[in-house]
Protein backbone atom coordinates (compact mmCIF):
# COMPACT_ATOMS: atom_id res chain seq x y z
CA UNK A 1 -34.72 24.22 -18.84
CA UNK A 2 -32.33 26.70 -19.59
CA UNK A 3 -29.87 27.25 -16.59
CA UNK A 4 -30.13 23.81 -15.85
CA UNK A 5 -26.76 22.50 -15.25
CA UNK A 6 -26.31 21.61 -11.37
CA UNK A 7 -23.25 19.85 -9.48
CA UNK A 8 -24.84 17.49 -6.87
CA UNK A 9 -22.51 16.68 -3.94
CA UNK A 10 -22.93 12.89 -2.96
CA UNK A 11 -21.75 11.36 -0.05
CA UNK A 12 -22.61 7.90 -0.95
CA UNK A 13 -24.76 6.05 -3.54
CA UNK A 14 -28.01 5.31 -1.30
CA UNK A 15 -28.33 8.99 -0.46
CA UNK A 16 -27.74 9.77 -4.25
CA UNK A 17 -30.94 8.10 -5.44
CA UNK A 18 -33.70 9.96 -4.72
CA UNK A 19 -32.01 13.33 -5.13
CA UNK A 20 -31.05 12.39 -8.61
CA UNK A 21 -34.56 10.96 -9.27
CA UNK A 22 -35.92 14.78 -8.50
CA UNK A 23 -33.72 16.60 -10.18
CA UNK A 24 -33.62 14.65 -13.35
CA UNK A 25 -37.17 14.46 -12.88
CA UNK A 26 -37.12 18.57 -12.82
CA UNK A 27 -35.36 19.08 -15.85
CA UNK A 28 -31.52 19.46 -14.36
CA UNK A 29 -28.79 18.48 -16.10
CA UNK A 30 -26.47 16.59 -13.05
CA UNK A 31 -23.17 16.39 -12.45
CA UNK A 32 -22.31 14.84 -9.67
CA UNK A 33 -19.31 15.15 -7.34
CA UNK A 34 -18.06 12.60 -5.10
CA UNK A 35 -15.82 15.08 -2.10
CA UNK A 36 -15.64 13.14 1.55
CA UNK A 37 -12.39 13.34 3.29
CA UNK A 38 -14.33 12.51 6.52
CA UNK A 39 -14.74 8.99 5.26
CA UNK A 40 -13.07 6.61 7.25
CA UNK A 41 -11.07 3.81 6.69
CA UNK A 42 -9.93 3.90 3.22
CA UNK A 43 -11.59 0.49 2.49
CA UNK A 44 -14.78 2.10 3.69
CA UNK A 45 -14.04 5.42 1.02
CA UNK A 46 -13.45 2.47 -1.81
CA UNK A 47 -16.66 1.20 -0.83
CA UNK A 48 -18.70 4.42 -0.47
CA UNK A 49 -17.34 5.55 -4.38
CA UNK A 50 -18.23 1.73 -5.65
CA UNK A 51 -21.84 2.56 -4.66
CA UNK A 52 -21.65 6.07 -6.17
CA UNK A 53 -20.05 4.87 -9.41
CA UNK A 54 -23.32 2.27 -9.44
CA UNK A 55 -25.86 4.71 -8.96
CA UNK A 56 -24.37 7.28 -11.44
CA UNK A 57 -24.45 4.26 -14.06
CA UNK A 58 -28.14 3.76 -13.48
CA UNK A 59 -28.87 7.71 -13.68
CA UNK A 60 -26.54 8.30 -16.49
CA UNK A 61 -24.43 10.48 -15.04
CA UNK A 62 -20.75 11.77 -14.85
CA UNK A 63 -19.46 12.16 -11.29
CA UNK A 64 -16.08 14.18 -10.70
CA UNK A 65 -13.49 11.76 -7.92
CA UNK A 66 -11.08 14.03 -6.96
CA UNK A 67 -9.13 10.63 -5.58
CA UNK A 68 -5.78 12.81 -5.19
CA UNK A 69 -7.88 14.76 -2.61
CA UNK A 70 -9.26 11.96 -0.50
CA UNK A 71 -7.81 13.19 2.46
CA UNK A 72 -8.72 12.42 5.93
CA UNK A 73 -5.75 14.40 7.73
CA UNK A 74 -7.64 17.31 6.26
CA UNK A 75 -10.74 16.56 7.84
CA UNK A 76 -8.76 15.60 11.45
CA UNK A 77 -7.13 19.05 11.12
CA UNK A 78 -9.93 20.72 10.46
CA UNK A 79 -12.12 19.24 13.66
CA UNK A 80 -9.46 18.71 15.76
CA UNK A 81 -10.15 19.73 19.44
CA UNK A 82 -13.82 20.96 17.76
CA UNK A 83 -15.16 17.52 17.75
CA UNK A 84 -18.44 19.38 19.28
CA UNK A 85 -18.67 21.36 15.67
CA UNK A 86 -17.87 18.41 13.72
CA UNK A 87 -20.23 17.77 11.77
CA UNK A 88 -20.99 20.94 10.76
CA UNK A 89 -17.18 21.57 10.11
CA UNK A 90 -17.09 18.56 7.70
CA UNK A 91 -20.58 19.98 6.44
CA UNK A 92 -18.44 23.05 5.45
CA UNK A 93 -15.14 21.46 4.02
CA UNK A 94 -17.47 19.53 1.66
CA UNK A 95 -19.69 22.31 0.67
CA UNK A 96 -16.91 24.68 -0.12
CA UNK A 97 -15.04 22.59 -2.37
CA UNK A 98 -18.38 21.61 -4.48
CA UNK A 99 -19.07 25.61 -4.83
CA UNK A 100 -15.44 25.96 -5.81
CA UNK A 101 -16.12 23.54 -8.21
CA UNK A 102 -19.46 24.72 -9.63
CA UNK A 103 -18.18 28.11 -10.02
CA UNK A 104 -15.00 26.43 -11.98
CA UNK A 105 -17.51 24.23 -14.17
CA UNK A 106 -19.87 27.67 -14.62
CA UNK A 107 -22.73 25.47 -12.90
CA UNK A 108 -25.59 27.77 -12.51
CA UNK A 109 -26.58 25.35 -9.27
CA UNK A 110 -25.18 23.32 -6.07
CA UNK A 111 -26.66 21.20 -4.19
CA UNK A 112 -26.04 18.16 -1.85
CA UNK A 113 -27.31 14.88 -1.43
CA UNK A 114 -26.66 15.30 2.27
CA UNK A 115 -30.23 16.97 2.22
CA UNK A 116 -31.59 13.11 1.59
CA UNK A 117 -30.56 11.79 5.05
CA UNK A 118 -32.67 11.94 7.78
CA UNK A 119 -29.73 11.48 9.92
CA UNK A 120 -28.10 14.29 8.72
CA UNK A 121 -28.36 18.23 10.35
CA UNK A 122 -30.65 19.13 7.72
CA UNK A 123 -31.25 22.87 8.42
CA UNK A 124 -27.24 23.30 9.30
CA UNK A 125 -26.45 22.09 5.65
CA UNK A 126 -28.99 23.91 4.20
CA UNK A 127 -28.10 27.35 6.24
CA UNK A 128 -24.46 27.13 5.72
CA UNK A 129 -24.99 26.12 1.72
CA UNK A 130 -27.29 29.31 1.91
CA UNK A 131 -24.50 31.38 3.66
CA UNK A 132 -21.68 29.69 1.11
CA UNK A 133 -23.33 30.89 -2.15
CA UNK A 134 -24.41 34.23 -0.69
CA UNK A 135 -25.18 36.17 -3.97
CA UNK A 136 -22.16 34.60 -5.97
CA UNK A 137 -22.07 33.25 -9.02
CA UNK A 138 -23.64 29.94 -8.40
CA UNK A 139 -26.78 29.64 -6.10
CA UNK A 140 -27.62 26.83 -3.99
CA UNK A 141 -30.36 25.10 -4.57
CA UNK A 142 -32.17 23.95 -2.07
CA UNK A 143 -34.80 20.55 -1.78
CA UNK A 144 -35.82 18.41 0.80
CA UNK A 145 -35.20 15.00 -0.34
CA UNK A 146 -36.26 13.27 3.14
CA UNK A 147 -39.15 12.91 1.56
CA UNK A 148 -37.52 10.23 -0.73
CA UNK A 149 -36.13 8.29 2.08
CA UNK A 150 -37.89 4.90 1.92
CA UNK A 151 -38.02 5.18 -1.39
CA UNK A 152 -34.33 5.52 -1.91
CA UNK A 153 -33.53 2.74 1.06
CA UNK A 154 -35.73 0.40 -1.50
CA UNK A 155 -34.02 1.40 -4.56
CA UNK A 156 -30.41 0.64 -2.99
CA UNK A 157 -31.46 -2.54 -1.30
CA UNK A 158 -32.74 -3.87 -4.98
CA UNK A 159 -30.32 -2.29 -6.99
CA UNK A 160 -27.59 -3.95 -4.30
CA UNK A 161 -26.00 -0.87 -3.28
CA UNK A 162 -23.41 -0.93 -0.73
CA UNK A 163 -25.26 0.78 2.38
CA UNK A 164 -23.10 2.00 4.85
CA UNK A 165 -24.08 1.88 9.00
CA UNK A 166 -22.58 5.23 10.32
CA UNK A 167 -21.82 8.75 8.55
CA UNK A 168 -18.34 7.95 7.54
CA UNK A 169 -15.58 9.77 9.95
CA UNK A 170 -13.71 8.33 12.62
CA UNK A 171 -16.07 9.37 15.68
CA UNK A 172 -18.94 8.10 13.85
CA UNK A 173 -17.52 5.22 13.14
CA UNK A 174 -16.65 4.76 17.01
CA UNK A 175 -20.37 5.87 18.22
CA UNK A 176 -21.89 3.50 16.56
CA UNK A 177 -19.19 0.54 17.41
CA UNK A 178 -18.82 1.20 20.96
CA UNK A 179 -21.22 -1.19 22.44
CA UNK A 180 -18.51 -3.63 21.22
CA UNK A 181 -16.28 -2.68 23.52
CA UNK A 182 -18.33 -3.57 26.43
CA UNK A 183 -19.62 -7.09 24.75
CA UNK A 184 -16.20 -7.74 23.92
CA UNK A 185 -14.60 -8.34 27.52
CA UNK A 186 -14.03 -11.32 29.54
């Protein structure tokens, strides 16, 4: 496929295998590009990339860490006092940077294995993505990979993937964990 070269941004490894099964599958040539300063603690970033650097193995693929960038002030800043827009302000720090990146690489594609989870804002990712790439350089690519979702829980259960229980940030972390606080007294 001529024009084929895409840069995939991947949160984690679970939610990279069924969009790298498609695209492969469809002739792209993958990159992908592991960008989450939202991820909180660092242990649970460390973990996260593990599972990534698993998963690109398996594919055959070359993922960009842009470790000197893991920063989660950067993410605070930006949703600080906004935690009502979170999600879709972390949406858009991560997006950014991956079509700053494709347009550095001369990527003809981006695209974002956010669109796998079915926890996920699906149409907010895909809109904003949209609005990012407007009628630059490098166009977004859009697919539905919810499709893929038991598919690619299966895959990172057998292939022993580390599979994380909340999004990554700090107030996801705490959503999910708050029933502890409650269990935990007297």
């Amino acid at each position: 496929m001529a024009d084929s070269k895409i840069l995939l941004h991947i949160c984690c490894g679970p939610c990279a295998i069924y969009p790298l099964q498609q695209l492969q599958g469809q002739g792209y040539e993958v990159l992908g590009f592991f960008y989450n300063p939202n991820i909180h603690p660092l242990q649970e970033y460390l973990k996260r990339r593990e599972g990534v650097e698993q998963v690109a193995k398996r594919f055959g693929i070359r993922v960009i860490y842009p470790d000197e960038e893991y920063d989660p002030v950067l993410y605070m800043r930006r949703v600080a006092f906004r935690e009502n827009s979170r999600c879709l302000l972390c949406y858009q720090l991560r997006l950014e940077k991956t079509l700053a990146i494709a347009k550095r690489g001369r990527f003809s594609f981006f695209s974002s294995a956010l669109l796998y989870s079915k926890h996920q804002k699906h149409d907010e990712i895909a809109s904003l993505a949209r609005d990012l790439a407007g009628e630059g350089s490098v166009s977004f690519l859009y697919q539905d990979f919810r499709n893929g979702w038991r598919q690619g829980i299966e895959l990172s259960r057998q292939w022993n993937i580390y599979r994380q229980d909340y999004c990554g940030c700090l107030y996801s972390e705490f959503e999910r964990r708050k029933g502890l606080l409650s269990r935990n007294k007297g």
